[in-house]
PDB file of N, CA and C in Angstrom:
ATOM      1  N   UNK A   1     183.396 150.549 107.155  1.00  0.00           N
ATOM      2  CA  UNK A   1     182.774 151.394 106.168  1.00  0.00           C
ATOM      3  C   UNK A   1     183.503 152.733 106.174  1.00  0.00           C
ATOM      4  N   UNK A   2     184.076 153.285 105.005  1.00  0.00           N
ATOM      5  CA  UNK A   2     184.756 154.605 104.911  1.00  0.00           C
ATOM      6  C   UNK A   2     183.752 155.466 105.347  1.00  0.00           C
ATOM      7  N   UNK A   3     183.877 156.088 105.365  1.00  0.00           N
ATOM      8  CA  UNK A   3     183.330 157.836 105.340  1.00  0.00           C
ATOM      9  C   UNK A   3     182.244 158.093 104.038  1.00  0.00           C
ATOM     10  N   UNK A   4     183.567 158.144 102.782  1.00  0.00           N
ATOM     11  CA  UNK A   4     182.815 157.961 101.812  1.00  0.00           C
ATOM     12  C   UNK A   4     181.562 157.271 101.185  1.00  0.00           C
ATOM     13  N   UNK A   5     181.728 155.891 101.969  1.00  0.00           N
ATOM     14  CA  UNK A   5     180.561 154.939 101.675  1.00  0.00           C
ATOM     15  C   UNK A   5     179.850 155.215 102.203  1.00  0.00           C
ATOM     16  N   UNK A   6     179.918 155.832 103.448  1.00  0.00           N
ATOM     17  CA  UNK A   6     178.281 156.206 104.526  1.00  0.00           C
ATOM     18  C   UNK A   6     177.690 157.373 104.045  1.00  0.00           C
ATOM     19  N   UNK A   7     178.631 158.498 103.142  1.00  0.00           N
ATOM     20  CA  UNK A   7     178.079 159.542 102.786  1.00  0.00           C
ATOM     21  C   UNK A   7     177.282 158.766 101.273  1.00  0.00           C
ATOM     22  N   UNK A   8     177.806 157.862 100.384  1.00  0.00           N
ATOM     23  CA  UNK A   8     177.163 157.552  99.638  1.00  0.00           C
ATOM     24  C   UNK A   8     175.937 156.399 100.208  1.00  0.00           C
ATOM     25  N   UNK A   9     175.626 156.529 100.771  1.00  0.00           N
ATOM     26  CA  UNK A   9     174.324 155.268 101.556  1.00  0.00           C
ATOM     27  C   UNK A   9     173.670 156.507 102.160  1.00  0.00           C
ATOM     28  N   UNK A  10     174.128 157.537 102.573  1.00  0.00           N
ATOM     29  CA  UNK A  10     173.223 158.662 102.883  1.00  0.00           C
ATOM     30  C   UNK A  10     172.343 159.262 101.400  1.00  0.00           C
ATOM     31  N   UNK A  11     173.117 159.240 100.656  1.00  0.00           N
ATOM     32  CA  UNK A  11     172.797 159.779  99.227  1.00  0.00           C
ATOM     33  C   UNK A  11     171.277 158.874  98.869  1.00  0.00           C
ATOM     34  N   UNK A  12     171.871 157.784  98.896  1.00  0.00           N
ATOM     35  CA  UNK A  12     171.214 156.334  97.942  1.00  0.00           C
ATOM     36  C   UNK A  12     169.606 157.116  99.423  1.00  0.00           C
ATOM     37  N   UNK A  13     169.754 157.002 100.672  1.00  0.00           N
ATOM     38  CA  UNK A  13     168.463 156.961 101.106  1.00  0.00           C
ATOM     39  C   UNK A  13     167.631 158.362 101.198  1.00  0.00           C
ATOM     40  N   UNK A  14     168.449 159.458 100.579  1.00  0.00           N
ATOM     41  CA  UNK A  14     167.773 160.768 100.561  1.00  0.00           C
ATOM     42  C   UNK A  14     167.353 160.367  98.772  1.00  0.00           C
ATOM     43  N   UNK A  15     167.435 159.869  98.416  1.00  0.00           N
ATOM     44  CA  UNK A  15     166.588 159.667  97.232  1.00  0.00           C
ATOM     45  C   UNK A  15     165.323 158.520  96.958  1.00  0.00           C
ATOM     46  N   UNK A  16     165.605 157.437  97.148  1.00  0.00           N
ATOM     47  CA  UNK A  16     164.995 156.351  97.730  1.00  0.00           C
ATOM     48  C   UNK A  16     165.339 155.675  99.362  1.00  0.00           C
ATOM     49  N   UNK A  17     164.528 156.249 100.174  1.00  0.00           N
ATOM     50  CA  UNK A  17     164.042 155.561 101.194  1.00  0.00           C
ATOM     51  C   UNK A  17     164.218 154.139 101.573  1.00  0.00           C
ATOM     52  N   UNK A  18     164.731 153.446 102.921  1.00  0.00           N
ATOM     53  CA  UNK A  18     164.406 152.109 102.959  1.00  0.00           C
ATOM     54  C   UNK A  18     164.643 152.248 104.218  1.00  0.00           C
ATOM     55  N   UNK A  19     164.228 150.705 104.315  1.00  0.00           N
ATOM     56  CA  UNK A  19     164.040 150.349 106.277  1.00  0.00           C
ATOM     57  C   UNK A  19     163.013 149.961 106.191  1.00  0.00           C
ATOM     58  N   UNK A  20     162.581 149.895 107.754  1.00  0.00           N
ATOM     59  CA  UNK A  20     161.221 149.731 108.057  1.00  0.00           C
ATOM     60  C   UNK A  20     160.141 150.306 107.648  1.00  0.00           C
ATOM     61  N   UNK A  21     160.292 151.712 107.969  1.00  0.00           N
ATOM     62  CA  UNK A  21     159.398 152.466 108.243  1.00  0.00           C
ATOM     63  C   UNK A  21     158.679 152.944 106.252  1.00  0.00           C
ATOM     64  N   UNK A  22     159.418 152.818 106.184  1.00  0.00           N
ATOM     65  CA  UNK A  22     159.064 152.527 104.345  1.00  0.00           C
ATOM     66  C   UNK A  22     158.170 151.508 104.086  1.00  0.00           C
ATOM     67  N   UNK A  23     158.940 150.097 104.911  1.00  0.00           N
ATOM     68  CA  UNK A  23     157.729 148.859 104.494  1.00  0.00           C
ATOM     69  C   UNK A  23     156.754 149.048 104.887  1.00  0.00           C
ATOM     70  N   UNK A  24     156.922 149.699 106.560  1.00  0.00           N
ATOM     71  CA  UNK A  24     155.529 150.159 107.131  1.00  0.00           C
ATOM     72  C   UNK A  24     154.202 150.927 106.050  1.00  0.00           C
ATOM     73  N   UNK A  25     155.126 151.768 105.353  1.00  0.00           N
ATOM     74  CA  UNK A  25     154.539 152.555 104.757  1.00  0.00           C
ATOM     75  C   UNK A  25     153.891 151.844 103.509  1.00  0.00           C
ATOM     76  N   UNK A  26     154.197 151.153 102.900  1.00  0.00           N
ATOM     77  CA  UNK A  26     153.824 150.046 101.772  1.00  0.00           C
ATOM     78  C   UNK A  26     152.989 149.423 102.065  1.00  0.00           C
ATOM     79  N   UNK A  27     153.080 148.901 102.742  1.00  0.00           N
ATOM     80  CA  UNK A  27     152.009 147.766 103.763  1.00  0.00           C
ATOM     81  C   UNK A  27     150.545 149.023 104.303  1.00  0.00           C
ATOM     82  N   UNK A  28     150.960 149.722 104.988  1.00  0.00           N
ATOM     83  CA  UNK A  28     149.978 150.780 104.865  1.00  0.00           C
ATOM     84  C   UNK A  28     148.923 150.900 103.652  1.00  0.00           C
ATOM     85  N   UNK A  29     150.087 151.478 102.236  1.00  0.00           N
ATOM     86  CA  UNK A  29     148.898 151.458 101.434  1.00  0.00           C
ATOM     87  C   UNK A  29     148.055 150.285 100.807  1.00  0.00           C
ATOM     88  N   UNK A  30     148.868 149.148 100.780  1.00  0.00           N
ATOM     89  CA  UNK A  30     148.100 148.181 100.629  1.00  0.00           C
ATOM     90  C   UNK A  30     146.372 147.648 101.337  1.00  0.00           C
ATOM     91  N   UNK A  31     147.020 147.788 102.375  1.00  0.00           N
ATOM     92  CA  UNK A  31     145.815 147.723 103.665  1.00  0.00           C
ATOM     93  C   UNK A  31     145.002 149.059 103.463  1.00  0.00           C
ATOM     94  N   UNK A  32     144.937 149.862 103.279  1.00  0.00           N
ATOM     95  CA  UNK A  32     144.020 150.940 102.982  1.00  0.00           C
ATOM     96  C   UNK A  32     143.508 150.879 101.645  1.00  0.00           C
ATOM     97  N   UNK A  33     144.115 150.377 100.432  1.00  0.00           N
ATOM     98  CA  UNK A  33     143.403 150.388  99.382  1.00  0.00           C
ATOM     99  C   UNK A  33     142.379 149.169  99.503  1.00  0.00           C
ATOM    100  N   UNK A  34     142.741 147.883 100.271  1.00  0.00           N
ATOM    101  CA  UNK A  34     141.814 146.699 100.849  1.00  0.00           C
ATOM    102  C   UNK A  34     140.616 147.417 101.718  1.00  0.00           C
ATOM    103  N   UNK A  35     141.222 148.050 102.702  1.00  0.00           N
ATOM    104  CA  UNK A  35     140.260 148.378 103.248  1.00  0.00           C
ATOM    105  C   UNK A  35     139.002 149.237 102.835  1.00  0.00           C
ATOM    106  N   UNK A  36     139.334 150.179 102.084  1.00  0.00           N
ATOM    107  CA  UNK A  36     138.529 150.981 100.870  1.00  0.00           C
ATOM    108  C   UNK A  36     137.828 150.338 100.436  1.00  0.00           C
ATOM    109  N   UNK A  37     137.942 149.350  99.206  1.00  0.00           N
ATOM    110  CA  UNK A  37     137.062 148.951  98.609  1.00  0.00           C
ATOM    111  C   UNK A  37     136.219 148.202  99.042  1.00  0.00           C
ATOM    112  N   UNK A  38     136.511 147.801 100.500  1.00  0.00           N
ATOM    113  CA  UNK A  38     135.726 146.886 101.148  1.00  0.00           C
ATOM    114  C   UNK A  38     134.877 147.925 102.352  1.00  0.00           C
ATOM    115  N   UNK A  39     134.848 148.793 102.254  1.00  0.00           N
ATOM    116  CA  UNK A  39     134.288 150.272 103.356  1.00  0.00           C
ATOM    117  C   UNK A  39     132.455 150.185 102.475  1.00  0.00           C
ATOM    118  N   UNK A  40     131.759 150.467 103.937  1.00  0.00           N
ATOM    119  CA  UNK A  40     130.832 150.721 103.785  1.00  0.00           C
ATOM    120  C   UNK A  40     130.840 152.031 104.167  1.00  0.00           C
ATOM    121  N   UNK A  41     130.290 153.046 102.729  1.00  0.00           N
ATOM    122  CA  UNK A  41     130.263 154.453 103.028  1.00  0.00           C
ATOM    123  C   UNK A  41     129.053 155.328 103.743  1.00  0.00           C
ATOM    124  N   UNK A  42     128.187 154.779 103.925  1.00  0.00           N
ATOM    125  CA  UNK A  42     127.334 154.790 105.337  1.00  0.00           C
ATOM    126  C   UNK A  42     128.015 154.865 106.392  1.00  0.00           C
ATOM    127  N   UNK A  43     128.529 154.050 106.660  1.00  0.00           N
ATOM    128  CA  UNK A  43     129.060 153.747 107.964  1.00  0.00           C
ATOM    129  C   UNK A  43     130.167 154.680 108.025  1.00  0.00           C
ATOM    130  N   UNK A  44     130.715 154.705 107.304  1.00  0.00           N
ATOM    131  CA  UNK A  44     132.307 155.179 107.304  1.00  0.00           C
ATOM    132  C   UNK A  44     132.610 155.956 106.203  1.00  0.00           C
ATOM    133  N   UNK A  45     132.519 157.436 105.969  1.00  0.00           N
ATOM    134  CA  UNK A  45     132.806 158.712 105.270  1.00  0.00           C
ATOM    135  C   UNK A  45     133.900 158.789 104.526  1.00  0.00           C
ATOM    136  N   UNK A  46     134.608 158.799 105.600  1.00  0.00           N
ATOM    137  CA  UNK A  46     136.029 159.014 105.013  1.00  0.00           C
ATOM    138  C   UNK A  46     136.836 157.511 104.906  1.00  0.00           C
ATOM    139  N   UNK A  47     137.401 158.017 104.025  1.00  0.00           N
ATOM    140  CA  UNK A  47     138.184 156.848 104.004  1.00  0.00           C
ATOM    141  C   UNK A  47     139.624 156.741 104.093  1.00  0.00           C
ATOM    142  N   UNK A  48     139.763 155.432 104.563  1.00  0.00           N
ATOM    143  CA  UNK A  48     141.030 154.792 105.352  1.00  0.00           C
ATOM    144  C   UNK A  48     142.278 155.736 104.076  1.00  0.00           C
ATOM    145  N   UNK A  49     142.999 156.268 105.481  1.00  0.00           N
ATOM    146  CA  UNK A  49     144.372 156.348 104.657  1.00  0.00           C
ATOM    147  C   UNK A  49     145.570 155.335 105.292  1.00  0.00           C
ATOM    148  N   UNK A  50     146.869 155.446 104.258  1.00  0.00           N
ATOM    149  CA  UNK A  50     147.910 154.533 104.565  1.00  0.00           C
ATOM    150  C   UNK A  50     148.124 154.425 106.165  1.00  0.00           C
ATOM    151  N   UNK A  51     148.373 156.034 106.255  1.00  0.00           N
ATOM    152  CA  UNK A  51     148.742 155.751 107.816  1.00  0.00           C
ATOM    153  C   UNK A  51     148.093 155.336 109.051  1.00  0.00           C
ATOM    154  N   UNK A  52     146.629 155.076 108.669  1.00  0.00           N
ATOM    155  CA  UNK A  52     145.524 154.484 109.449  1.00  0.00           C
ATOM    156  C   UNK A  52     145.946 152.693 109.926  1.00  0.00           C
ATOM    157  N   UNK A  53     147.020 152.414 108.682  1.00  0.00           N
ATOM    158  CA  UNK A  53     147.854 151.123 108.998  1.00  0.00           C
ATOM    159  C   UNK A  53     149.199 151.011 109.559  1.00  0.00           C
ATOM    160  N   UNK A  54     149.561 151.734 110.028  1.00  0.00           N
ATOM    161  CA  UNK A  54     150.932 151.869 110.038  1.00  0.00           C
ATOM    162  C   UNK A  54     151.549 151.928 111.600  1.00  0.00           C
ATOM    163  N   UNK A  55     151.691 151.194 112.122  1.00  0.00           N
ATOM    164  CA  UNK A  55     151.996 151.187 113.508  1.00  0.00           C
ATOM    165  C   UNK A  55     152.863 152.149 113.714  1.00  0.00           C
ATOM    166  N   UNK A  56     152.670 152.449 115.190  1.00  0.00           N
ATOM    167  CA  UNK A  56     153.090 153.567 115.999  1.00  0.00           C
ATOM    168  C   UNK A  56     153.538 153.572 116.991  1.00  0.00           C
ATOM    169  N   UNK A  57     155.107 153.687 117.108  1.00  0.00           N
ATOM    170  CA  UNK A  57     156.287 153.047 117.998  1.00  0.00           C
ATOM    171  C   UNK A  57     156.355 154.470 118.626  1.00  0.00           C
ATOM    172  N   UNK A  58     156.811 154.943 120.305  1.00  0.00           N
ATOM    173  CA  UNK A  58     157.400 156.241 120.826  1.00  0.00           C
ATOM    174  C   UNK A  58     158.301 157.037 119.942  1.00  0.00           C
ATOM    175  N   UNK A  59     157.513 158.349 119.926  1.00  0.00           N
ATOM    176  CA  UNK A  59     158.468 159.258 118.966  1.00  0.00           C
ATOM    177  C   UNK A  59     160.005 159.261 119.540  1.00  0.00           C
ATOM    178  N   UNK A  60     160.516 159.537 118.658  1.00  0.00           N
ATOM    179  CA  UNK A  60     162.060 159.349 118.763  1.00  0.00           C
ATOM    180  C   UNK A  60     162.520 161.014 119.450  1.00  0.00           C
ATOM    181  N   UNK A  61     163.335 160.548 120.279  1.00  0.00           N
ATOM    182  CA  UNK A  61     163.489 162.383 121.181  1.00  0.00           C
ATOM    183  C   UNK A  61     164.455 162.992 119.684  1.00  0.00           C
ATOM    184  N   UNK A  62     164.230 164.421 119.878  1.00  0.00           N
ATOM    185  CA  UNK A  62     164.637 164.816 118.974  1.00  0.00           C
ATOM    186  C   UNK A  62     165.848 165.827 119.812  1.00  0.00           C
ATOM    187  N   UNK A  63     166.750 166.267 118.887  1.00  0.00           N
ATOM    188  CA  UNK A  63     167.975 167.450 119.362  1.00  0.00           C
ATOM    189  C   UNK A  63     167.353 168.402 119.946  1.00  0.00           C
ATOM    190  N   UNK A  64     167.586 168.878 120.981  1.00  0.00           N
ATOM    191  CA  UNK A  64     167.089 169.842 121.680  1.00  0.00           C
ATOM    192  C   UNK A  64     167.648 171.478 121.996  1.00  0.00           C
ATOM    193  N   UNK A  65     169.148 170.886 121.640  1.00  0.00           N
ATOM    194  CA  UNK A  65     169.726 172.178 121.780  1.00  0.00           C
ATOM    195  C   UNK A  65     171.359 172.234 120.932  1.00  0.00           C
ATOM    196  N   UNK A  66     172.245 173.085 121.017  1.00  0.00           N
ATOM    197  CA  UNK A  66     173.221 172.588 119.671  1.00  0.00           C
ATOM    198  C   UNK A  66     174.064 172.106 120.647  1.00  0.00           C
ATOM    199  N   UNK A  67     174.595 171.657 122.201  1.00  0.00           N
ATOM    200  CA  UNK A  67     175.532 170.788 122.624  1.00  0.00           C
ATOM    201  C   UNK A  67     175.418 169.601 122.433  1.00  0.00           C
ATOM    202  N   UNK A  68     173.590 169.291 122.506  1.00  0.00           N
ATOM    203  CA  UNK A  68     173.309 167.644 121.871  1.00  0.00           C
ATOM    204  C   UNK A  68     174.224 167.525 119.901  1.00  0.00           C
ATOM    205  N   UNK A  69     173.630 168.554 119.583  1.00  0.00           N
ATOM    206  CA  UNK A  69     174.114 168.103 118.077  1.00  0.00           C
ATOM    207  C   UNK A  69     175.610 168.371 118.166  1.00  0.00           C
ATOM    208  N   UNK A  70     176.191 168.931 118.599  1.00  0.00           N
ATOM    209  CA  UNK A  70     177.550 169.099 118.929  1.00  0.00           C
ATOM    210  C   UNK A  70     178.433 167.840 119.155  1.00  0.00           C
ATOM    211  N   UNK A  71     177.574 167.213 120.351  1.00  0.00           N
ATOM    212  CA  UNK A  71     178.067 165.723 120.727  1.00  0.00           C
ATOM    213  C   UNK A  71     177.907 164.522 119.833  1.00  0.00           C
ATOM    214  N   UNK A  72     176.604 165.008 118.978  1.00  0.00           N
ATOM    215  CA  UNK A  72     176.077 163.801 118.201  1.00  0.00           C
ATOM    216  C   UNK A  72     177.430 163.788 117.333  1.00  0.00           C
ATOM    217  N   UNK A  73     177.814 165.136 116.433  1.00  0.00           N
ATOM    218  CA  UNK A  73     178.605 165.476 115.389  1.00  0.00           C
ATOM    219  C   UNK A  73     180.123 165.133 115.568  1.00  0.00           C
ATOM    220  N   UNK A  74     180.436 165.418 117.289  1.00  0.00           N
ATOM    221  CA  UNK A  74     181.907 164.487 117.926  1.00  0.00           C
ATOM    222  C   UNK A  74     181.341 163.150 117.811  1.00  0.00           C
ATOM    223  N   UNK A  75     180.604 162.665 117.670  1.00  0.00           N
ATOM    224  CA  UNK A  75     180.730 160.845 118.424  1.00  0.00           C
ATOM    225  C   UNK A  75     181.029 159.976 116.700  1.00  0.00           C
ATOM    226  N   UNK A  76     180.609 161.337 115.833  1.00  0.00           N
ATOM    227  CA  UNK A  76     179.779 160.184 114.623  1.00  0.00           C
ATOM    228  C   UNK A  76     181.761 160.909 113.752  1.00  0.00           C
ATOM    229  N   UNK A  77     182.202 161.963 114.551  1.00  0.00           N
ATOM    230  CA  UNK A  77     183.740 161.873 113.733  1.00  0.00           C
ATOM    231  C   UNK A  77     184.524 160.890 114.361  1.00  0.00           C
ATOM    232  N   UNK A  78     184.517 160.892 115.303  1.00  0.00           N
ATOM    233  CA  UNK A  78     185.403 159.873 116.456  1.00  0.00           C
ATOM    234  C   UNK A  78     184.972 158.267 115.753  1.00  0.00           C
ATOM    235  N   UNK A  79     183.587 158.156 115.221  1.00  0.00           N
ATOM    236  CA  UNK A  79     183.167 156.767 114.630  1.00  0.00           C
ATOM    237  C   UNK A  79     183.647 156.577 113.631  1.00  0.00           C
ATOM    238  N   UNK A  80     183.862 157.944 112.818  1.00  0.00           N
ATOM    239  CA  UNK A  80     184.292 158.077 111.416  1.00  0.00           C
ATOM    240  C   UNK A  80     185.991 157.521 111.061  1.00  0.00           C
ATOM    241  N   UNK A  81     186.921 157.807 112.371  1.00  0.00           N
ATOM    242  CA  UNK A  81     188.285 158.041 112.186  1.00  0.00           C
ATOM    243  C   UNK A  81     188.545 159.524 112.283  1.00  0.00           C
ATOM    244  N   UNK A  82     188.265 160.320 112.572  1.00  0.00           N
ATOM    245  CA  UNK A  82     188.490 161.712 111.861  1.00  0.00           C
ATOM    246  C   UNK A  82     189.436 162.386 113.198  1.00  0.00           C
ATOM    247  N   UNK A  83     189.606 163.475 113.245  1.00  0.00           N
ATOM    248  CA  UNK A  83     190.694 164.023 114.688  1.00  0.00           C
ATOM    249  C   UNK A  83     189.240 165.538 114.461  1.00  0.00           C
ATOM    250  N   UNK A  84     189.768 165.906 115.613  1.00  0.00           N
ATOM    251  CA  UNK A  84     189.404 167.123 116.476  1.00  0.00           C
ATOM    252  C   UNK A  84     190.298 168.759 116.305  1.00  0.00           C
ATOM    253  N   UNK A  85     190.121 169.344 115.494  1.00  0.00           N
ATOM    254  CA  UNK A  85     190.859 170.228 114.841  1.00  0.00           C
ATOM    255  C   UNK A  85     191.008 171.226 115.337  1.00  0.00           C
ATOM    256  N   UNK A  86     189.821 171.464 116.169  1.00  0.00           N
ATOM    257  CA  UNK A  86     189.334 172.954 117.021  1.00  0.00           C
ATOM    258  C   UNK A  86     190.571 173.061 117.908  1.00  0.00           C
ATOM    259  N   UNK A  87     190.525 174.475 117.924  1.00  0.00           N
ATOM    260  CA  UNK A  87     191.881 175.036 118.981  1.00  0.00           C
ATOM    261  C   UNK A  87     191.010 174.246 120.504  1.00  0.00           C
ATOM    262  N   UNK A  88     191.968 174.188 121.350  1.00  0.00           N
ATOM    263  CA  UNK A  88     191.294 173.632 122.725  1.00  0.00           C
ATOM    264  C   UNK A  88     190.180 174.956 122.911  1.00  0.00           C
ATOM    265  N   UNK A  89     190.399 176.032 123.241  1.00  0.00           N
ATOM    266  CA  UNK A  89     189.484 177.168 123.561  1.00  0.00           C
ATOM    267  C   UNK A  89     188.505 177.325 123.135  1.00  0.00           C
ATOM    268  N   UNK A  90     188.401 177.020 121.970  1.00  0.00           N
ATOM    269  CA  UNK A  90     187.150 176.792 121.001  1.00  0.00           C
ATOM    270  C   UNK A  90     186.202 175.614 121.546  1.00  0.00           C
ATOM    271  N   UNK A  91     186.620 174.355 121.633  1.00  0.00           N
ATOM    272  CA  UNK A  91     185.769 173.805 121.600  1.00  0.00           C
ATOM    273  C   UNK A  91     184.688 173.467 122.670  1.00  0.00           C
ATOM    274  N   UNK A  92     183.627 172.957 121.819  1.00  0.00           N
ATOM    275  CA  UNK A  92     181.932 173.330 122.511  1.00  0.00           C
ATOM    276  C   UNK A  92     181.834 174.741 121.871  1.00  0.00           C
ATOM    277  N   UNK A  93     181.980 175.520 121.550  1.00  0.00           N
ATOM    278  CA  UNK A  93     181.242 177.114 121.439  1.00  0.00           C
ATOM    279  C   UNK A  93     180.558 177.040 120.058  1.00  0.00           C
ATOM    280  N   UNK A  94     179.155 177.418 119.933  1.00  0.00           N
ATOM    281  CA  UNK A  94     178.671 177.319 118.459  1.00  0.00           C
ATOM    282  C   UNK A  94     179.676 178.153 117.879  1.00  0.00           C
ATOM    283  N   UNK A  95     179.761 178.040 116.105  1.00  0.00           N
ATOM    284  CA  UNK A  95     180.332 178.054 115.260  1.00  0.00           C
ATOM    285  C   UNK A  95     181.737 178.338 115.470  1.00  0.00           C
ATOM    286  N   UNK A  96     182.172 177.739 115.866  1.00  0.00           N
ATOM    287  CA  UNK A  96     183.460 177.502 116.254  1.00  0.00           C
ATOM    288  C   UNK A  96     184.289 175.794 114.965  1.00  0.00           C
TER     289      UNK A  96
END
């Protein structure tokens, strides 16, 4: 996959969404609009939202500091084909 194509598949999913976690999300509202109309509002006030269906896997660790994103940003050029441009001295130093 070029470069180009991953930046255009980045495009395609910052506009429409896909994967799992989308179907998750579909399936969600389905099951909540079922579950709704079938809710006894006595019993139960509020009512079911999507994400009341939607399973719930360990949050994903997130970047913590900019040497993680630093490394993420070397691994995914090195994946890309790309070279390392930074003077040696430079590199690692934010905005560099």
């Amino acid at each position: 996959m070029s470069s180009r194509e991953f930046a255009e598949w980045l495009a395609l999913y910052g506009m429409e969404p896909f994967g799992d976690a989308r179907a998750d999300l579909r399936s969600g509202i389905v099951a909540s609009v079922i579950a709704n109309v079938n809710r006894d509002p006595k019993k139960r006030r509020r009512p079911y939202k999507p994400e009341d269906f939607v399973p719930r896997f360990e949050s994903e660790r997130r970047q913590t500091s900019w040497r993680e994103q630093l490394q993420f940003v070397e691994m995914l050029n090195t994946a890309l084909g790309g070279r390392d441009l930074r003077k040696r001295g430079d590199a690692g130093k934010p905005g560099s």
